[in-house]
C-alpha atoms as a PDB file:
ATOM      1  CA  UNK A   1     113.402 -34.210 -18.238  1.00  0.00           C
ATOM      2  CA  UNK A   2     114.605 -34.755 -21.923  1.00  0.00           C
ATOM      3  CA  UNK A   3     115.822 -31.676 -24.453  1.00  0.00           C
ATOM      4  CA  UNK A   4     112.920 -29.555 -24.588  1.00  0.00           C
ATOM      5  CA  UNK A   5     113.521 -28.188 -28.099  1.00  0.00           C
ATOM      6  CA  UNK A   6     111.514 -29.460 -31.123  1.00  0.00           C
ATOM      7  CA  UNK A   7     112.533 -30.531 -35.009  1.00  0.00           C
ATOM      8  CA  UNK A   8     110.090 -29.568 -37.432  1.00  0.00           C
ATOM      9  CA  UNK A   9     111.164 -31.179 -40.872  1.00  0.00           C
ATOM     10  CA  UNK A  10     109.176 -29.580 -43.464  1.00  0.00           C
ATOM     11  CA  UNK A  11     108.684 -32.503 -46.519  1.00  0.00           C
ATOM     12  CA  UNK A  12     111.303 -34.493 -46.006  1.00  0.00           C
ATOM     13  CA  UNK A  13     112.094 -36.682 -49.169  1.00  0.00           C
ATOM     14  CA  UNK A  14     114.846 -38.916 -48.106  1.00  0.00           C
ATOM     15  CA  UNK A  15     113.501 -41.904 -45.698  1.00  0.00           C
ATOM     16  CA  UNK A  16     117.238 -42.668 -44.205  1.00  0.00           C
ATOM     17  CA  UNK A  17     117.153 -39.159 -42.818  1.00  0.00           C
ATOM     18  CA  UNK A  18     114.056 -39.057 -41.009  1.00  0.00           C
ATOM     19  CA  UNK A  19     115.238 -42.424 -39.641  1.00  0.00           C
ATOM     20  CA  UNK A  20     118.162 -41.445 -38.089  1.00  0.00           C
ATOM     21  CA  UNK A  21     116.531 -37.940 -36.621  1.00  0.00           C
ATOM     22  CA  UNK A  22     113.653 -40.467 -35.437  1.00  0.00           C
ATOM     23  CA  UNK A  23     116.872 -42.226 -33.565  1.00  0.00           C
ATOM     24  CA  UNK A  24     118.264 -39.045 -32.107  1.00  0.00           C
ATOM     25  CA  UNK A  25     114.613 -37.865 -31.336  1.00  0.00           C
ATOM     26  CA  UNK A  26     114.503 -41.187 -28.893  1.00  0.00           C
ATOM     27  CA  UNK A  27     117.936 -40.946 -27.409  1.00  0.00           C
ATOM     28  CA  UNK A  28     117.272 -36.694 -26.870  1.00  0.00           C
ATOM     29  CA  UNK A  29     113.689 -36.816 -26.324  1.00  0.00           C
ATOM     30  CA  UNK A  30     113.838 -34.056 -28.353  1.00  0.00           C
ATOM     31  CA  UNK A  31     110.061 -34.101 -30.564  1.00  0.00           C
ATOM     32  CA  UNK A  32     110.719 -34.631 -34.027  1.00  0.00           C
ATOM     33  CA  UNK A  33     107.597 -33.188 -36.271  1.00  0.00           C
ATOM     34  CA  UNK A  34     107.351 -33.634 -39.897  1.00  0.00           C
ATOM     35  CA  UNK A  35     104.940 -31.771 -42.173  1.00  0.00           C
ATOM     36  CA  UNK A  36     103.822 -33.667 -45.437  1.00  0.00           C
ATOM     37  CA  UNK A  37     103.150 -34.344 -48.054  1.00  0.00           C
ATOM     38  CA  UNK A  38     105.876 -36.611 -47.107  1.00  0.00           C
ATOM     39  CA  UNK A  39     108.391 -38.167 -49.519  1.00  0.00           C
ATOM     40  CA  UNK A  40     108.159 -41.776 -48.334  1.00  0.00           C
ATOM     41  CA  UNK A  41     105.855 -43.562 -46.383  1.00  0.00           C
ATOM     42  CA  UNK A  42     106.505 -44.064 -42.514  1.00  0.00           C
ATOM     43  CA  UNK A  43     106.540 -48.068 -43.300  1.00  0.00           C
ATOM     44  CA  UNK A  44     109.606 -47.658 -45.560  1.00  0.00           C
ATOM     45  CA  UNK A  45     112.113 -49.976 -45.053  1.00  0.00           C
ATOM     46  CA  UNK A  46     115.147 -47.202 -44.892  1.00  0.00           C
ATOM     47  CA  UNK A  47     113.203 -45.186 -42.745  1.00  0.00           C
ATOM     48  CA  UNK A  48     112.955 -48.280 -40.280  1.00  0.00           C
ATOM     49  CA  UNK A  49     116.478 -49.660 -41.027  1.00  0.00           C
ATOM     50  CA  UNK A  50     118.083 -45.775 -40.241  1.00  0.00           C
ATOM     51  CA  UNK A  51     116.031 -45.541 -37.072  1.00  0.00           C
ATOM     52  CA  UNK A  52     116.777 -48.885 -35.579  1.00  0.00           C
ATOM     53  CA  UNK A  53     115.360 -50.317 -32.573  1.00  0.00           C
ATOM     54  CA  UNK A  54     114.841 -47.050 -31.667  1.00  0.00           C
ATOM     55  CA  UNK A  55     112.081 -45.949 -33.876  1.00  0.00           C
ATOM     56  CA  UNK A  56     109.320 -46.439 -31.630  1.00  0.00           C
ATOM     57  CA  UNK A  57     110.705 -44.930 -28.981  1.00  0.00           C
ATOM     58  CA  UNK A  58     110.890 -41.139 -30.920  1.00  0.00           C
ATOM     59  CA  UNK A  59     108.257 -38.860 -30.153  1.00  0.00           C
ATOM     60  CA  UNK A  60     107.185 -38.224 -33.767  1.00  0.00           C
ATOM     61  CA  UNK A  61     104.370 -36.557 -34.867  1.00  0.00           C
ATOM     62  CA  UNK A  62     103.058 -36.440 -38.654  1.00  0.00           C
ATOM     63  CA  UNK A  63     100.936 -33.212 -39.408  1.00  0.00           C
ATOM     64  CA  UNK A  64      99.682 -32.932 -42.483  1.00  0.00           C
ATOM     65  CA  UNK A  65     101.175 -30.069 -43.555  1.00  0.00           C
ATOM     66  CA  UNK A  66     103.127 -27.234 -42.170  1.00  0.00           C
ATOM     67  CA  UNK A  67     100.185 -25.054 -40.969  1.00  0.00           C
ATOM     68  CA  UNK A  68      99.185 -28.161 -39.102  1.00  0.00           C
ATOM     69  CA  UNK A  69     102.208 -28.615 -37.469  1.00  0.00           C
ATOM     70  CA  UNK A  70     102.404 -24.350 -36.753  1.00  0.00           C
ATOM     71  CA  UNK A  71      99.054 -25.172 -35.227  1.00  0.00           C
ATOM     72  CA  UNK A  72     100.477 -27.681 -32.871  1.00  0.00           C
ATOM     73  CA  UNK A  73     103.434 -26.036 -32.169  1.00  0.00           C
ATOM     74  CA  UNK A  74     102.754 -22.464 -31.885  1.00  0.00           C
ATOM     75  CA  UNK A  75     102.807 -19.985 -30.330  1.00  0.00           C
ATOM     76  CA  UNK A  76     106.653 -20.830 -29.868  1.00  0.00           C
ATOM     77  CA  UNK A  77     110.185 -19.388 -31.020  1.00  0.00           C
ATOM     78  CA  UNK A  78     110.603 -20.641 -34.838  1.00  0.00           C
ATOM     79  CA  UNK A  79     114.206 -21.148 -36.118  1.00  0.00           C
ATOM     80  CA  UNK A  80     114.446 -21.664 -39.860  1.00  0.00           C
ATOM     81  CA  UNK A  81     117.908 -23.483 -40.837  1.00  0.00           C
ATOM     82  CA  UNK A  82     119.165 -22.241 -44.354  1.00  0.00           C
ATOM     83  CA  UNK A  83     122.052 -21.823 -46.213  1.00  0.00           C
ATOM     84  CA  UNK A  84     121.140 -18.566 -46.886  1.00  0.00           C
ATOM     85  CA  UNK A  85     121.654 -16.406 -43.530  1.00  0.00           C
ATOM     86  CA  UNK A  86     124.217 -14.861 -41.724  1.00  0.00           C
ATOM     87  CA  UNK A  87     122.910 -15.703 -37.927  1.00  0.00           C
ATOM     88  CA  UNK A  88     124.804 -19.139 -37.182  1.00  0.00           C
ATOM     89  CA  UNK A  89     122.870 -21.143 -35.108  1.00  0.00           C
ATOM     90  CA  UNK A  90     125.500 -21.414 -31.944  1.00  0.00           C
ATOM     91  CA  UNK A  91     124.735 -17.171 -31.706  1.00  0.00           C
ATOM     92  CA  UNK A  92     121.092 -17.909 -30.495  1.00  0.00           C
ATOM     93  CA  UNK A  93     120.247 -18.682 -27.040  1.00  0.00           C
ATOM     94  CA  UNK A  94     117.694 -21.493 -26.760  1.00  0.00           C
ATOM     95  CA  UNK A  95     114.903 -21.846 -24.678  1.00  0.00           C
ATOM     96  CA  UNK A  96     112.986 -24.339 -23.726  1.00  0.00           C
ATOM     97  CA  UNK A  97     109.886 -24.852 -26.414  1.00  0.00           C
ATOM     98  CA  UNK A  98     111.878 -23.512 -29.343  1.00  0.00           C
ATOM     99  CA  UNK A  99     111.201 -25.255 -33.033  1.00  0.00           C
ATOM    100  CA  UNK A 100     114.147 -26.320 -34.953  1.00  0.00           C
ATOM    101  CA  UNK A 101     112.495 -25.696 -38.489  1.00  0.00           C
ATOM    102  CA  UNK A 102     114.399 -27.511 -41.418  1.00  0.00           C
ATOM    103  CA  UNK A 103     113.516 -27.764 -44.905  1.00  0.00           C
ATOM    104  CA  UNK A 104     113.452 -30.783 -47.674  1.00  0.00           C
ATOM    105  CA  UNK A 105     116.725 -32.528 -49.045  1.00  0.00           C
ATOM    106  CA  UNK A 106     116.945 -31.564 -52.189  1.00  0.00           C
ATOM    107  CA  UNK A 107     115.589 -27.801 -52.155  1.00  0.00           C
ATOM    108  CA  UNK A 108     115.563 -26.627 -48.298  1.00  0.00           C
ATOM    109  CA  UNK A 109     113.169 -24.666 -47.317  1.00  0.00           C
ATOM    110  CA  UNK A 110     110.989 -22.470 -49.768  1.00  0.00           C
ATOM    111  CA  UNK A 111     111.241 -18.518 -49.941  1.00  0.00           C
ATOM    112  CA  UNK A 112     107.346 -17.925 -48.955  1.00  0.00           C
ATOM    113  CA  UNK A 113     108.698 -20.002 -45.363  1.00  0.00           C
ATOM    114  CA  UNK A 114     111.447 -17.863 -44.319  1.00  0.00           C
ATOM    115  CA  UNK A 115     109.649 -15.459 -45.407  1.00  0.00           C
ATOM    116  CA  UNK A 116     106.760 -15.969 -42.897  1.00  0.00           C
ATOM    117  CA  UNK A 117     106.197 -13.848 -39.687  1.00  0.00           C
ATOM    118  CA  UNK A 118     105.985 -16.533 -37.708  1.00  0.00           C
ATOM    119  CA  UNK A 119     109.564 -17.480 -38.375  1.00  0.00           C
ATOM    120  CA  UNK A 120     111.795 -15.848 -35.849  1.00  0.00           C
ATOM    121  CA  UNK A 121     115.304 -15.673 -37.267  1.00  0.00           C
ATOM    122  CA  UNK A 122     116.837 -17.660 -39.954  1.00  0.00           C
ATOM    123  CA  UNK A 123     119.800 -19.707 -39.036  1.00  0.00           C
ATOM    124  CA  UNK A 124     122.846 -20.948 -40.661  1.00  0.00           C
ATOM    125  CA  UNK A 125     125.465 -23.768 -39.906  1.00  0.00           C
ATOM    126  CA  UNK A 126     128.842 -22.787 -41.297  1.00  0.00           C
ATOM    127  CA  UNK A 127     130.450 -24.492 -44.186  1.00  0.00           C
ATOM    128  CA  UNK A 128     133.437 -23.585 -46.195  1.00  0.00           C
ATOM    129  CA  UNK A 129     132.767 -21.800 -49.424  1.00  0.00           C
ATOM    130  CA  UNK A 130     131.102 -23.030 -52.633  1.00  0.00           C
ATOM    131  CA  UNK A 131     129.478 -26.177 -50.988  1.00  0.00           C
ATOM    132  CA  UNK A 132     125.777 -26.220 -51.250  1.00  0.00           C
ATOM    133  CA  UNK A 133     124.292 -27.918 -47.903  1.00  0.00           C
ATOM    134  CA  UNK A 134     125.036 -30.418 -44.670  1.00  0.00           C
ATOM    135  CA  UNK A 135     122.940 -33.635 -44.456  1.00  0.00           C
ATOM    136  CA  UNK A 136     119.745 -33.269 -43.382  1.00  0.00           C
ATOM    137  CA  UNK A 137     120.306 -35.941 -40.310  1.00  0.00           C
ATOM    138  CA  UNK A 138     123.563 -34.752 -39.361  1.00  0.00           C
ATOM    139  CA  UNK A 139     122.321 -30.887 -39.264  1.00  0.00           C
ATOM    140  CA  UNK A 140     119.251 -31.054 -36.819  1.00  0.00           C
ATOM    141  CA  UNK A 141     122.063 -33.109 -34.710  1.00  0.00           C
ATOM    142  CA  UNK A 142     124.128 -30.193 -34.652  1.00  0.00           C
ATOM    143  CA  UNK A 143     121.464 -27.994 -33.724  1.00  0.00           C
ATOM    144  CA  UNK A 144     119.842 -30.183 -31.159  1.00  0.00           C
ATOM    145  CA  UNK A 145     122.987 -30.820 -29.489  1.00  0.00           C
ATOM    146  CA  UNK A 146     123.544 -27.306 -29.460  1.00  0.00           C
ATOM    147  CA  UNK A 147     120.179 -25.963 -27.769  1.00  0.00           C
ATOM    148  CA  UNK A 148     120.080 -29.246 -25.405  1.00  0.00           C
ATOM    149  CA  UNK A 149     123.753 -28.402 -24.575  1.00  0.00           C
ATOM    150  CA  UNK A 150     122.569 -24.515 -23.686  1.00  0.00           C
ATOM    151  CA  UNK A 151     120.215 -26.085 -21.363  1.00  0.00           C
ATOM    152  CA  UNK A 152     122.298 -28.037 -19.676  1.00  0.00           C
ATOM    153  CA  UNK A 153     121.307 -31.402 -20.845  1.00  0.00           C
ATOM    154  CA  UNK A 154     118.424 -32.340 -18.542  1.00  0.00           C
ATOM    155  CA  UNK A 155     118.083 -35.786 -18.060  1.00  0.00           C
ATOM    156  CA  UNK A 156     120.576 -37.037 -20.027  1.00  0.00           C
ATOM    157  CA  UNK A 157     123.087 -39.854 -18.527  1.00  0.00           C
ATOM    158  CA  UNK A 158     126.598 -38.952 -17.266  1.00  0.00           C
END
């Protein structure tokens, strides 16, 4: 058993990102899905030099755009990641199957997606005042750590 909780990037621009949650993807097990268009092509060299070795051991999936990737994914808990809500993501209780949705680098995600009904809560990591956003990378780590930690880290080493 590996962390039973998926990352859904929605257009991710920055290759060195995607690389490293491609590396924590393989070390989790955790499914990392990205809905294009896509910023960078999955040959760039950042995106293979972030990732390591352990690039083709992620279970990613490319869907060509977020309704394709809903389509895959769905029917399933949805948890939007944005600066702008008051739910932090420790106050949810993960379950296996959940969707870790996070938007691009430079713009997050887009009204019209938290906005959708198929979005169950939006979700905020805290940050002190007046500073605009957490790495990409370093935030689904947070999160997945989180919800894996919840459910007791199946299958992970000791």
């Amino acid at each position: 058993m590996s962390c039973p909780v998926r990352l859904l990037f929605n257009r991710p621009c920055i290759p060195n990102n995607t690389g490293s949650t491609m590396r924590l993807s393989a070390i989790t097990g955790a499914e990392l899905h990205l809905a294009g268009p896509l910023g960078f092509s999955m040959d760039d060299a950042r995106l293979k030099r972030a990732g390591l070795d352990y690039r083709d051991r992620a279970l990613t999936t490319v869907h060509a755009g977020l309704e394709d990737a809903y389509a895959a994914l769905l029917p399933a808990r949805v948890f939007a990641f944005t600066a702008h809500a008051r739910v932090r993501y420790t106050d949810i209780a993960y379950a296996p199957g959940d969707v870790l949705l996070f938007g691009s680098e430079p713009s997050g995600l887009d009204a019209d997606v938290l906005d959708d009904p198929r979005v169950t809560e939006r979700v905020v990591v805290p940050m002190l005042p007046d500073r605009r956003s957490l790495n990409l990378a370093s935030t689904a780590a947070l999160a997945l750590y989180e919800a894996w930690r919840q459910l007791g880290f199946g299958g992970a080493a000791q």
